[in-house]
N, C-alpha and C. Protein backbone atom coordinates (compact mmCIF):
# COMPACT_ATOMS: atom_id res chain seq x y z
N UNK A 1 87.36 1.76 -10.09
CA UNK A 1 87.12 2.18 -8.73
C UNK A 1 86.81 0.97 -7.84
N UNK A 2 85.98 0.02 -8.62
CA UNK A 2 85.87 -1.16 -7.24
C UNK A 2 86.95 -1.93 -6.69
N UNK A 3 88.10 -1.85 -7.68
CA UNK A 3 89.51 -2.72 -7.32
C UNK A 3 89.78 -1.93 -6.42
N UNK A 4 89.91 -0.59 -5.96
CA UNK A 4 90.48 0.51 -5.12
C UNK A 4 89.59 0.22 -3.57
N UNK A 5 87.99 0.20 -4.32
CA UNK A 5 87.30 0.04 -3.07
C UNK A 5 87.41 -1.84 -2.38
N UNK A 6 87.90 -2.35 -2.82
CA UNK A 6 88.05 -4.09 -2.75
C UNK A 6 89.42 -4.24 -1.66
N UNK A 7 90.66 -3.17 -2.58
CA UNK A 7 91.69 -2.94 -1.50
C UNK A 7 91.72 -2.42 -0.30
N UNK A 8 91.14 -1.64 0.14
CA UNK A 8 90.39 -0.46 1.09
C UNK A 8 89.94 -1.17 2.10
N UNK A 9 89.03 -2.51 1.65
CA UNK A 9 88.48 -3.39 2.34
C UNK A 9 89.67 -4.34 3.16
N UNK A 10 90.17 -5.16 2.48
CA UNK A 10 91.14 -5.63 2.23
C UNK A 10 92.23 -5.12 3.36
N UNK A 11 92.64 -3.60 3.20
CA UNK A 11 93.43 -3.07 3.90
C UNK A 11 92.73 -3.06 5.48
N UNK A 12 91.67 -2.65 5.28
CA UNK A 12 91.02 -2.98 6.91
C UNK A 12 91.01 -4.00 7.61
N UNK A 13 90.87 -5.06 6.68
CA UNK A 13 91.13 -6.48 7.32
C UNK A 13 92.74 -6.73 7.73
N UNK A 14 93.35 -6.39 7.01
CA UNK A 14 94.85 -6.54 7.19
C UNK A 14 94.92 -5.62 8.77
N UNK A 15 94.62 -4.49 9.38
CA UNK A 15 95.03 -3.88 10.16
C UNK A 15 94.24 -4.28 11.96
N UNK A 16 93.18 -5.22 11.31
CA UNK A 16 92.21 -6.16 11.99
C UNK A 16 93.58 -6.99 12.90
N UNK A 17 93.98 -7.54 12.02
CA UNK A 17 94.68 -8.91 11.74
C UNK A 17 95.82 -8.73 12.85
N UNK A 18 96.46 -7.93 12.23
CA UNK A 18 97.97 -6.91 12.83
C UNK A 18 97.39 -6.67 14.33
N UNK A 19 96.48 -6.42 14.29
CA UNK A 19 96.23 -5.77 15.92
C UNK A 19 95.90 -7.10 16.82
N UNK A 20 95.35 -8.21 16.51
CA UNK A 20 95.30 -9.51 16.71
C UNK A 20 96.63 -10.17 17.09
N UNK A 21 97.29 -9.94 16.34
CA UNK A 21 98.63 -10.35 16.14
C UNK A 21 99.20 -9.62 17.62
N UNK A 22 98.99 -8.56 17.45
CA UNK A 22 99.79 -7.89 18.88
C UNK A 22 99.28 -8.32 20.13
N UNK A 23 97.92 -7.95 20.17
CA UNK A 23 97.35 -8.30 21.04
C UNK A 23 97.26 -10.11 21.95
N UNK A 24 97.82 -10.80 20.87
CA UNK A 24 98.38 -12.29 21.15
C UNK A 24 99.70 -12.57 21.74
N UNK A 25 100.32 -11.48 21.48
CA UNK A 25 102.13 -11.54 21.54
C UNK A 25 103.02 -12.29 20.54
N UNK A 26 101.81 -12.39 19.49
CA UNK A 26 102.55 -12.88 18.57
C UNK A 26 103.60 -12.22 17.96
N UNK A 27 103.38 -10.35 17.67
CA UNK A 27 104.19 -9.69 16.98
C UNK A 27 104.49 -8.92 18.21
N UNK A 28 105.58 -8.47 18.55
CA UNK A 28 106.18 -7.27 19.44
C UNK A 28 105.42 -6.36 18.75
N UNK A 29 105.80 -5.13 20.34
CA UNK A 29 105.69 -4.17 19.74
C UNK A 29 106.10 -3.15 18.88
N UNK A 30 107.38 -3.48 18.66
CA UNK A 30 107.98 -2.53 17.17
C UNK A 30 107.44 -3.20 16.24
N UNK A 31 107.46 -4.50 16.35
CA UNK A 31 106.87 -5.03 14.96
C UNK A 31 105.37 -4.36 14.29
N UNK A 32 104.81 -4.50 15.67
CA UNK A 32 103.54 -4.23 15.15
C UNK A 32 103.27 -2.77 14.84
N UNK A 33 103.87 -1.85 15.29
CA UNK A 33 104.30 -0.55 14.89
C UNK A 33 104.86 -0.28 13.74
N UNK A 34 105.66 -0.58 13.07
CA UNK A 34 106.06 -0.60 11.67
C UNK A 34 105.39 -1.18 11.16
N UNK A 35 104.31 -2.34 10.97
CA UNK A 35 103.86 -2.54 10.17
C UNK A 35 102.64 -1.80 9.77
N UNK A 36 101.79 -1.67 11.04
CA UNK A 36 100.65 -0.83 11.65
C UNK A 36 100.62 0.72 10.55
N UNK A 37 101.89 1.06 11.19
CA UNK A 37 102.20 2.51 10.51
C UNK A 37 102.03 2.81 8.81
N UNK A 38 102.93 1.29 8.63
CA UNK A 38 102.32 1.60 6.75
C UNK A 38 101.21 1.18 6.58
N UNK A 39 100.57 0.29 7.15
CA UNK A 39 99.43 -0.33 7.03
C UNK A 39 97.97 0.80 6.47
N UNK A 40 98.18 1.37 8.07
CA UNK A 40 97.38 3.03 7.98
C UNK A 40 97.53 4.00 6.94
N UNK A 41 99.13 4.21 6.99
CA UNK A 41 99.62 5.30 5.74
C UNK A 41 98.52 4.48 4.51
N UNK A 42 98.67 3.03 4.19
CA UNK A 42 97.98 2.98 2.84
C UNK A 42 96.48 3.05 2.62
N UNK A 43 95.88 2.80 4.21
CA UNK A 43 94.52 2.64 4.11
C UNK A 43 93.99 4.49 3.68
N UNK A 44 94.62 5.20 4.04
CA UNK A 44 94.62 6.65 3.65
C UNK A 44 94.72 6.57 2.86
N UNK A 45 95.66 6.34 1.80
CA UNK A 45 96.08 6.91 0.59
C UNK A 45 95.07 6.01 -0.49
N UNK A 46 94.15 5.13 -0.06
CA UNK A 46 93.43 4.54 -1.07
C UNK A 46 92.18 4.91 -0.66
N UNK A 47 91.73 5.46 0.60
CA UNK A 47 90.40 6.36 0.83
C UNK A 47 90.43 7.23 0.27
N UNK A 48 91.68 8.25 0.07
CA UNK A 48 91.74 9.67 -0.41
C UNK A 48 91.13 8.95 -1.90
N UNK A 49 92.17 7.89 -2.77
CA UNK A 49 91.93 7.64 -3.77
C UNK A 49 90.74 7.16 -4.34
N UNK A 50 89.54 6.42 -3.41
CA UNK A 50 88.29 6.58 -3.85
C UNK A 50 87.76 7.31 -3.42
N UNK A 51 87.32 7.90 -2.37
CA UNK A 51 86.77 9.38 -2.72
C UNK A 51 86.75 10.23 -3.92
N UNK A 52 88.43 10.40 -3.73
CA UNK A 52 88.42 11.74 -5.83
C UNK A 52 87.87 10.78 -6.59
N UNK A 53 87.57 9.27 -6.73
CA UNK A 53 87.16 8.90 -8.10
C UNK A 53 85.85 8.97 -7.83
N UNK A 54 85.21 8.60 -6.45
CA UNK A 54 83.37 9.33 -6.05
C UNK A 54 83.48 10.39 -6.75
N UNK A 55 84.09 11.57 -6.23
CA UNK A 55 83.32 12.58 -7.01
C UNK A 55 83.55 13.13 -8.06
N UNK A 56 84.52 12.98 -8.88
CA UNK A 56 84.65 12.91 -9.74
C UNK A 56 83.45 12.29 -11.32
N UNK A 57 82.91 10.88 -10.31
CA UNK A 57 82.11 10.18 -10.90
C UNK A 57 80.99 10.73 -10.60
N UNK A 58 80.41 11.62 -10.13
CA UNK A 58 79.38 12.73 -9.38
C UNK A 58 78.58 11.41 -8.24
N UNK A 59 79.23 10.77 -7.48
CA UNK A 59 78.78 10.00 -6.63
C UNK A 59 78.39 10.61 -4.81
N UNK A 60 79.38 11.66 -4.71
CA UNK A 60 79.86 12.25 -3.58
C UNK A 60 79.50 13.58 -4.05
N UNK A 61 78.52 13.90 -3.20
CA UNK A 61 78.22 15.91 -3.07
C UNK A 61 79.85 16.50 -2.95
N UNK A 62 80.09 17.07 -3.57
CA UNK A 62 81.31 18.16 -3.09
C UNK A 62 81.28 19.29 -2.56
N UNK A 63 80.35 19.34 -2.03
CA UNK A 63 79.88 20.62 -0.89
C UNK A 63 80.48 20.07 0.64
């Protein structure tokens, strides 16, 4: 679970970065839109993924 929660981190910084990037004119804006877009899609899909291993691990009330 901490490699998941390390990426998570990781992924936030990356979407930090990206928005920096736009906000400079370094990346257009499609660019930064496609990247942005998966960026997010993964920061989801590895929250969902530590969460179920929280509670699973009885870390997280499931109420």
């Amino acid at each position: 679970m901490a490699k998941f929660s390390i990426a998570r981190k990781e992924m936030a910084e990356t979407i930090y970065w990206l928005e920096l990037l736009r906000r400079t004119e370094f990346l257009s804006e499609k660019e930064f839109s496609s990247m942005n877009e998966d960026a997010v899609a993964l920061m989801k899909m590895l929250s969902a993924t530590v969460i179920t291993m929280q509670k699973r691990l009885g870390r997280i009330d499931c109420n």
